[in-house]
C-alpha atoms as a PDB file:
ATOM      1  CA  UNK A   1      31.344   5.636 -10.186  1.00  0.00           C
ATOM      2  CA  UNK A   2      27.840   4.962 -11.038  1.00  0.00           C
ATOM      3  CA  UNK A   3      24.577   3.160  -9.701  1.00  0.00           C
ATOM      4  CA  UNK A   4      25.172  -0.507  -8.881  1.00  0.00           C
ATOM      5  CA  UNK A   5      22.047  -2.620  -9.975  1.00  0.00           C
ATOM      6  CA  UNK A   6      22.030  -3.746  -6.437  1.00  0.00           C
ATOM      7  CA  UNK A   7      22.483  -3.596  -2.808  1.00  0.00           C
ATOM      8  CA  UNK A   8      23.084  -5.511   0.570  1.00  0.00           C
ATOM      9  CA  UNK A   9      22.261  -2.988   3.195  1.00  0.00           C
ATOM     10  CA  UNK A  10      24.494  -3.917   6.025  1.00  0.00           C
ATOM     11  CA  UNK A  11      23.100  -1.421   8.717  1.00  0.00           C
ATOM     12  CA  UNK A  12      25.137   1.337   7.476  1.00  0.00           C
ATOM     13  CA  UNK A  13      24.311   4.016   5.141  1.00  0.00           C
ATOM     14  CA  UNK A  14      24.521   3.278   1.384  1.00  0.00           C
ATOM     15  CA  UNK A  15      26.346   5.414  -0.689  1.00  0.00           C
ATOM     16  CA  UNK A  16      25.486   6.911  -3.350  1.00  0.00           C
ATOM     17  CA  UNK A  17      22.166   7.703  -2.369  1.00  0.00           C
ATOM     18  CA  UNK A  18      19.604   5.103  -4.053  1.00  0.00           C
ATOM     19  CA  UNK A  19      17.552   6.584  -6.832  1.00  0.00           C
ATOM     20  CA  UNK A  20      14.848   4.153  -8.562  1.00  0.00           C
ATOM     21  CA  UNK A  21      13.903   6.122 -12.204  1.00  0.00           C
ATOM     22  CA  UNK A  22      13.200   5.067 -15.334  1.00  0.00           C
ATOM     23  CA  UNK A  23      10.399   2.321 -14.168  1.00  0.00           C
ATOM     24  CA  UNK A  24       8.620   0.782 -16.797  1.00  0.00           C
ATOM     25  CA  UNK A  25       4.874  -0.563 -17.889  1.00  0.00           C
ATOM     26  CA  UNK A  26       4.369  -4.366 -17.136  1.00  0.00           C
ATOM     27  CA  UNK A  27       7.557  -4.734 -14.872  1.00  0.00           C
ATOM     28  CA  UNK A  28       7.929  -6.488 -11.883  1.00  0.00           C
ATOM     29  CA  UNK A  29      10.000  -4.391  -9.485  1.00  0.00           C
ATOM     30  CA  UNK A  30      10.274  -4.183  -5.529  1.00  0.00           C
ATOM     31  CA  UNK A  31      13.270  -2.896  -2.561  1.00  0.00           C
ATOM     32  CA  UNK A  32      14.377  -5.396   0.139  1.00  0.00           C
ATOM     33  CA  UNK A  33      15.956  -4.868   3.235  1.00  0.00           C
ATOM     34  CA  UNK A  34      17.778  -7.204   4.471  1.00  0.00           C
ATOM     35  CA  UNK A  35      20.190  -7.480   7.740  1.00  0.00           C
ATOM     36  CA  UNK A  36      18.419  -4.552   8.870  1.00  0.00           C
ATOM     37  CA  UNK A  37      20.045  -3.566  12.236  1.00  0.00           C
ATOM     38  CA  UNK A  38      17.476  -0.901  13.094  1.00  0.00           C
ATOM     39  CA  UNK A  39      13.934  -2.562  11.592  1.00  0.00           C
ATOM     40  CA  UNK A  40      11.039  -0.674  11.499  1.00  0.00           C
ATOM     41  CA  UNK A  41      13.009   2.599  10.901  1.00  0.00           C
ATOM     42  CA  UNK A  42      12.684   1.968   7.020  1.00  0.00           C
ATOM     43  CA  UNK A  43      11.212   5.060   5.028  1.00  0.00           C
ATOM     44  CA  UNK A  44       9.532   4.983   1.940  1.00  0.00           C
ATOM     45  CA  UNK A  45       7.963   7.790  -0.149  1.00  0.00           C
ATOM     46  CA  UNK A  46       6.157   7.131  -3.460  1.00  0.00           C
ATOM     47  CA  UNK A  47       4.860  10.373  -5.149  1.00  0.00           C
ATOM     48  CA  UNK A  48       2.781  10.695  -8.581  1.00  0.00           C
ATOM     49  CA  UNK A  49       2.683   6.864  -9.232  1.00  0.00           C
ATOM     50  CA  UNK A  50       0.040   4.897 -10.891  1.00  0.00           C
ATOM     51  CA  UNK A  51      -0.211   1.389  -9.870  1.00  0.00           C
ATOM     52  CA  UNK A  52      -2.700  -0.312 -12.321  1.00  0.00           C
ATOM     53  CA  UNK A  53      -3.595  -4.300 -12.570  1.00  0.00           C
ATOM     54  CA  UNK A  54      -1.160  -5.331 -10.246  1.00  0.00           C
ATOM     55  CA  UNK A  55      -1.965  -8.673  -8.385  1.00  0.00           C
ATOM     56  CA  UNK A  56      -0.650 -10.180  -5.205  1.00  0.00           C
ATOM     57  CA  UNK A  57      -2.030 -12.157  -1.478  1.00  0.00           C
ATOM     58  CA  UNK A  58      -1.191  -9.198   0.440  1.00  0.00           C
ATOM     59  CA  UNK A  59      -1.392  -5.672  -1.497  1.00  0.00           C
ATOM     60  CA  UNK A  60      -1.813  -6.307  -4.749  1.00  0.00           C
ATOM     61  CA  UNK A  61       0.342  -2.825  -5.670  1.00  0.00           C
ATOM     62  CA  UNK A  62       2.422  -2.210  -2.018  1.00  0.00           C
ATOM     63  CA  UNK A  63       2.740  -4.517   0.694  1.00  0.00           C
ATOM     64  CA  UNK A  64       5.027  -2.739   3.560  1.00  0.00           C
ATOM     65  CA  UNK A  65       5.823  -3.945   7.429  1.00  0.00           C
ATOM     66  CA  UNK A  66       7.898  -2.350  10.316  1.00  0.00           C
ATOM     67  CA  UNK A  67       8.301   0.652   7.853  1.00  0.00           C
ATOM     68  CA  UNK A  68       7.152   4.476   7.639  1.00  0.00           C
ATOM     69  CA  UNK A  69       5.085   4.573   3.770  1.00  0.00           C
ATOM     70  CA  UNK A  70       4.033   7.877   2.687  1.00  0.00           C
ATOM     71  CA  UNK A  71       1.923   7.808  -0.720  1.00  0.00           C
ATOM     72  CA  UNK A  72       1.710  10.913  -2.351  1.00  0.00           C
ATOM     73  CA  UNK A  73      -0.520  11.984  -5.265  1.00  0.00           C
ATOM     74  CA  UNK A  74      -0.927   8.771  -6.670  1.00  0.00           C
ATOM     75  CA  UNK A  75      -3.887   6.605  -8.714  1.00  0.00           C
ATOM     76  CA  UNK A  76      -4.030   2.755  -8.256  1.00  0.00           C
ATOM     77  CA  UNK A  77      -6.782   1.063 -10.223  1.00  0.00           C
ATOM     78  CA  UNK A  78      -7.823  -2.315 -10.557  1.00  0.00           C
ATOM     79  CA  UNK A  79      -5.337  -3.993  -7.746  1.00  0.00           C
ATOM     80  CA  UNK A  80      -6.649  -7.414  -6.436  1.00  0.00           C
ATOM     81  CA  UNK A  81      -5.198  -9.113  -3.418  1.00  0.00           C
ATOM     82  CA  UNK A  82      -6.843 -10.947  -0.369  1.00  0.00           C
ATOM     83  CA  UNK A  83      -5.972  -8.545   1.813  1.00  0.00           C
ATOM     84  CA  UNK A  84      -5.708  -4.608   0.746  1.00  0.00           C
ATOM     85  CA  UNK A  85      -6.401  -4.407  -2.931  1.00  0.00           C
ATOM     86  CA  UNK A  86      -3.985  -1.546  -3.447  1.00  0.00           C
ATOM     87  CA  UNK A  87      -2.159  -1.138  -0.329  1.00  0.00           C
ATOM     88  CA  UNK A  88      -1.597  -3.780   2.912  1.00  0.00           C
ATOM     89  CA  UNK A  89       0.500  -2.961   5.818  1.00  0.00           C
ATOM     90  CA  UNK A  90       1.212  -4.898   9.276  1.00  0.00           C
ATOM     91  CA  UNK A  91       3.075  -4.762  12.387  1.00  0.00           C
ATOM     92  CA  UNK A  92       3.636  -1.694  13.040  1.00  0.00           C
ATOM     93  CA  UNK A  93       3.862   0.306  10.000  1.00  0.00           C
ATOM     94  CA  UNK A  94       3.073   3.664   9.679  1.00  0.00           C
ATOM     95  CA  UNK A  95       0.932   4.304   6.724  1.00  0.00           C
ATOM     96  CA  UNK A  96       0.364   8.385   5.411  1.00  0.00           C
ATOM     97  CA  UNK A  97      -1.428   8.732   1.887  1.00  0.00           C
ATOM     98  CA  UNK A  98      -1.925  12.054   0.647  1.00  0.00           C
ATOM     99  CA  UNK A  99      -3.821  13.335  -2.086  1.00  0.00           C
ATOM    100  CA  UNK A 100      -4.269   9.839  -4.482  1.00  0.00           C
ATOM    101  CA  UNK A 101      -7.256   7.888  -5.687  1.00  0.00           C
ATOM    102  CA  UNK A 102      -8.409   4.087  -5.506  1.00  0.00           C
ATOM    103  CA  UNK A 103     -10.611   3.195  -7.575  1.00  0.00           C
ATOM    104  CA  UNK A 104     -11.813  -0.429  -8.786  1.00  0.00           C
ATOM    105  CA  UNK A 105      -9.670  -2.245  -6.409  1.00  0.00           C
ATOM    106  CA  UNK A 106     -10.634  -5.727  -4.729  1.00  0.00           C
ATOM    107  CA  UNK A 107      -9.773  -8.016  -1.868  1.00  0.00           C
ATOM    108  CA  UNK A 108     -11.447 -10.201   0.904  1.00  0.00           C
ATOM    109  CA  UNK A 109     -10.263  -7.719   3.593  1.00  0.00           C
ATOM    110  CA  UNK A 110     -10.322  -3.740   2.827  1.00  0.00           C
ATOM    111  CA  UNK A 111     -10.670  -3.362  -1.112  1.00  0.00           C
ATOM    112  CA  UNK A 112      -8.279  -0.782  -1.742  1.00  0.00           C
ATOM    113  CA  UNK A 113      -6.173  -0.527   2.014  1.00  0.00           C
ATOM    114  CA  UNK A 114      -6.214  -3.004   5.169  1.00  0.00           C
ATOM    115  CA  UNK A 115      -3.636  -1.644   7.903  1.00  0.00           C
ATOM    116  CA  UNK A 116      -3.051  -4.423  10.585  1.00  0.00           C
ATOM    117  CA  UNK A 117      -1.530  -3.507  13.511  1.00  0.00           C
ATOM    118  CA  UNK A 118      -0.510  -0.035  11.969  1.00  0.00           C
ATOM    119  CA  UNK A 119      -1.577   3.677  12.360  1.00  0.00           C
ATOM    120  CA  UNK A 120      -2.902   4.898   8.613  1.00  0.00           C
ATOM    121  CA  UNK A 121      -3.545   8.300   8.142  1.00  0.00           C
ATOM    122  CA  UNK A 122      -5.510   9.448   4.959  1.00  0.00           C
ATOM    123  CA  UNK A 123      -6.197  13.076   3.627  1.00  0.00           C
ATOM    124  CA  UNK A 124      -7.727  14.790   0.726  1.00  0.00           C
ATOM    125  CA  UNK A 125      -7.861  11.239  -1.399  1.00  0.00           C
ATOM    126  CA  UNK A 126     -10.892   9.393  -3.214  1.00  0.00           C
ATOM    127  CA  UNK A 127     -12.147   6.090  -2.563  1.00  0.00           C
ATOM    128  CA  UNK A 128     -14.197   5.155  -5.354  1.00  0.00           C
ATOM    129  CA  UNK A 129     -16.038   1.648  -6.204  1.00  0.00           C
ATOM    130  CA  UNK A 130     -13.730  -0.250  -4.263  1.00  0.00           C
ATOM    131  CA  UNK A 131     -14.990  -3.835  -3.399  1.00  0.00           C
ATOM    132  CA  UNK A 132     -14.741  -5.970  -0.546  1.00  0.00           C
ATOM    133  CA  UNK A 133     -15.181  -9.223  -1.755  1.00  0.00           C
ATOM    134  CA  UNK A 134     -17.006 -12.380  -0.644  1.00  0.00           C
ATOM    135  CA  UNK A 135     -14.738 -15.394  -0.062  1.00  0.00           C
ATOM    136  CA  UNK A 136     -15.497 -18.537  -2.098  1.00  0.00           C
ATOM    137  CA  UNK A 137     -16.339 -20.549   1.005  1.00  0.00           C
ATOM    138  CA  UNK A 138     -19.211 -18.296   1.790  1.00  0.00           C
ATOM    139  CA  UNK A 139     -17.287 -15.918   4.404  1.00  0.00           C
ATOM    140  CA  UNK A 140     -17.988 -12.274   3.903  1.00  0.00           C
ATOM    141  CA  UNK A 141     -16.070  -9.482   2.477  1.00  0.00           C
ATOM    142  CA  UNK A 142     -14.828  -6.727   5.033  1.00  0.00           C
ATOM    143  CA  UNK A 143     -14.418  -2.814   4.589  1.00  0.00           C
ATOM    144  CA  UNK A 144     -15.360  -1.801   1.329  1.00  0.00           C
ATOM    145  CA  UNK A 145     -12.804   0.804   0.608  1.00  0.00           C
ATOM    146  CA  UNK A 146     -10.477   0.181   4.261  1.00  0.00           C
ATOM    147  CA  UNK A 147     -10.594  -1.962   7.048  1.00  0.00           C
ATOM    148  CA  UNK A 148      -8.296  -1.577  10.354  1.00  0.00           C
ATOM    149  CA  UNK A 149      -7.600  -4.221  12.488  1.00  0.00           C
ATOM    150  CA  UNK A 150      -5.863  -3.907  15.825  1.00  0.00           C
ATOM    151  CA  UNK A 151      -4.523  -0.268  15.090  1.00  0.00           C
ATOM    152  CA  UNK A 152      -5.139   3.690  14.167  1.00  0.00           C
ATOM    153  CA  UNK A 153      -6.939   5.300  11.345  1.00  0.00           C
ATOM    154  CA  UNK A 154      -7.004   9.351  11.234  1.00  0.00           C
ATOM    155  CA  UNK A 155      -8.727  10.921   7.997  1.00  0.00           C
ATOM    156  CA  UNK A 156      -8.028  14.352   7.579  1.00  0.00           C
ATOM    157  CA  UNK A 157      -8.710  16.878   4.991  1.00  0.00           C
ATOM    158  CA  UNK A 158     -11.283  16.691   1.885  1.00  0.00           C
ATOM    159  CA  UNK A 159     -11.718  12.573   1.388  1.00  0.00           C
ATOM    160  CA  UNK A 160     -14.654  11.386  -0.920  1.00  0.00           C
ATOM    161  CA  UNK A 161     -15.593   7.428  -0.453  1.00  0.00           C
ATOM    162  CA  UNK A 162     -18.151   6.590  -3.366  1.00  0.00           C
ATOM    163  CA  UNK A 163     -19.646   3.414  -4.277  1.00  0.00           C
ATOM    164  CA  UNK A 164     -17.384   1.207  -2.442  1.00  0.00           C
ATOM    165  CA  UNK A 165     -19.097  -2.260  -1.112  1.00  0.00           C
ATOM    166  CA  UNK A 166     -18.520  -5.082   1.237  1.00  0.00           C
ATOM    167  CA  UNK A 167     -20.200  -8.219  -0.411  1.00  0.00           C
ATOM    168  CA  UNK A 168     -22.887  -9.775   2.175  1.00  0.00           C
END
């Protein structure tokens, strides 16, 4: 038996169950559905991860759509992207962060998250000196630390937002 380095999903269960460990420093890595029979029923749950430096148009550390993201206890620093620094989702997602920190992230819309179209929910994180940057035509920077567009935001808990700035 063993892990196969990858998969087709076909619209029926994979088995074994996939397991992702051993990730290292520096590496590109990212999971694909494809042929998805049932999109938007996709589940993904990232625990104590550290996302650092990581660079991309849309979410420079996750970019998720028609899926259900949790984000648990985990630290992304420095993540620039256009739109959502750290984390951007769209159509429909449903984004639930627990207990992590952004700090020092960057984009044109929402430094560290943008949800588009989604329902976010937030609790007991920190949001701190994330920037909202100016575009270099002039257009200004939106939602220093998050910005919703066309969806839900619920924040819950203990969150602490410090120093994060839209540029003007």
């Amino acid at each position: 038996e063993g892990i196969a380095s990858s998969y087709t999903y076909t619209g029926t269960a994979i088995a074994p169950v996939v397991s992702i460990e051993g990730l290292k420093q520096d590496q590109d890595y990212s999971v694909t559905y494809e042929k998805n029979l049932n999109a938007g029923e996709a589940t993904v749950t990232i625990t104590g991860t550290e996302f650092s430096t990581n660079s991309a148009t849309n979410g420079g550390a996750i970019c998720g759509s028609m899926a259900n993201i949790t984000v648990n206890n985990s630290k992304f620093t420095e993540n620039p992207a256009s739109s959502g620094g750290a984390i951007y989702v769209n159509e429909g997602t449903v984004l639930t962060v627990n207990s992590s920190e952004f700090s020092g992230n960057s984009a044109v819309l929402g430094g560290a998250i943008n949800s588009r179209e989604s329902t976010a929910e937030i609790k007991d994180s920190i949001f701190t000196s994330n920037t909202a940057k100016k575009t270099s035509s002039g257009s200004n920077g939106n939602g220093g630390a998050i910005v919703v567009t066309a969806g839900t935001l619920t924040a819950s808990g203990n969150n602490t937002f410090t120093g994060n700035t839209a540029e003007n």
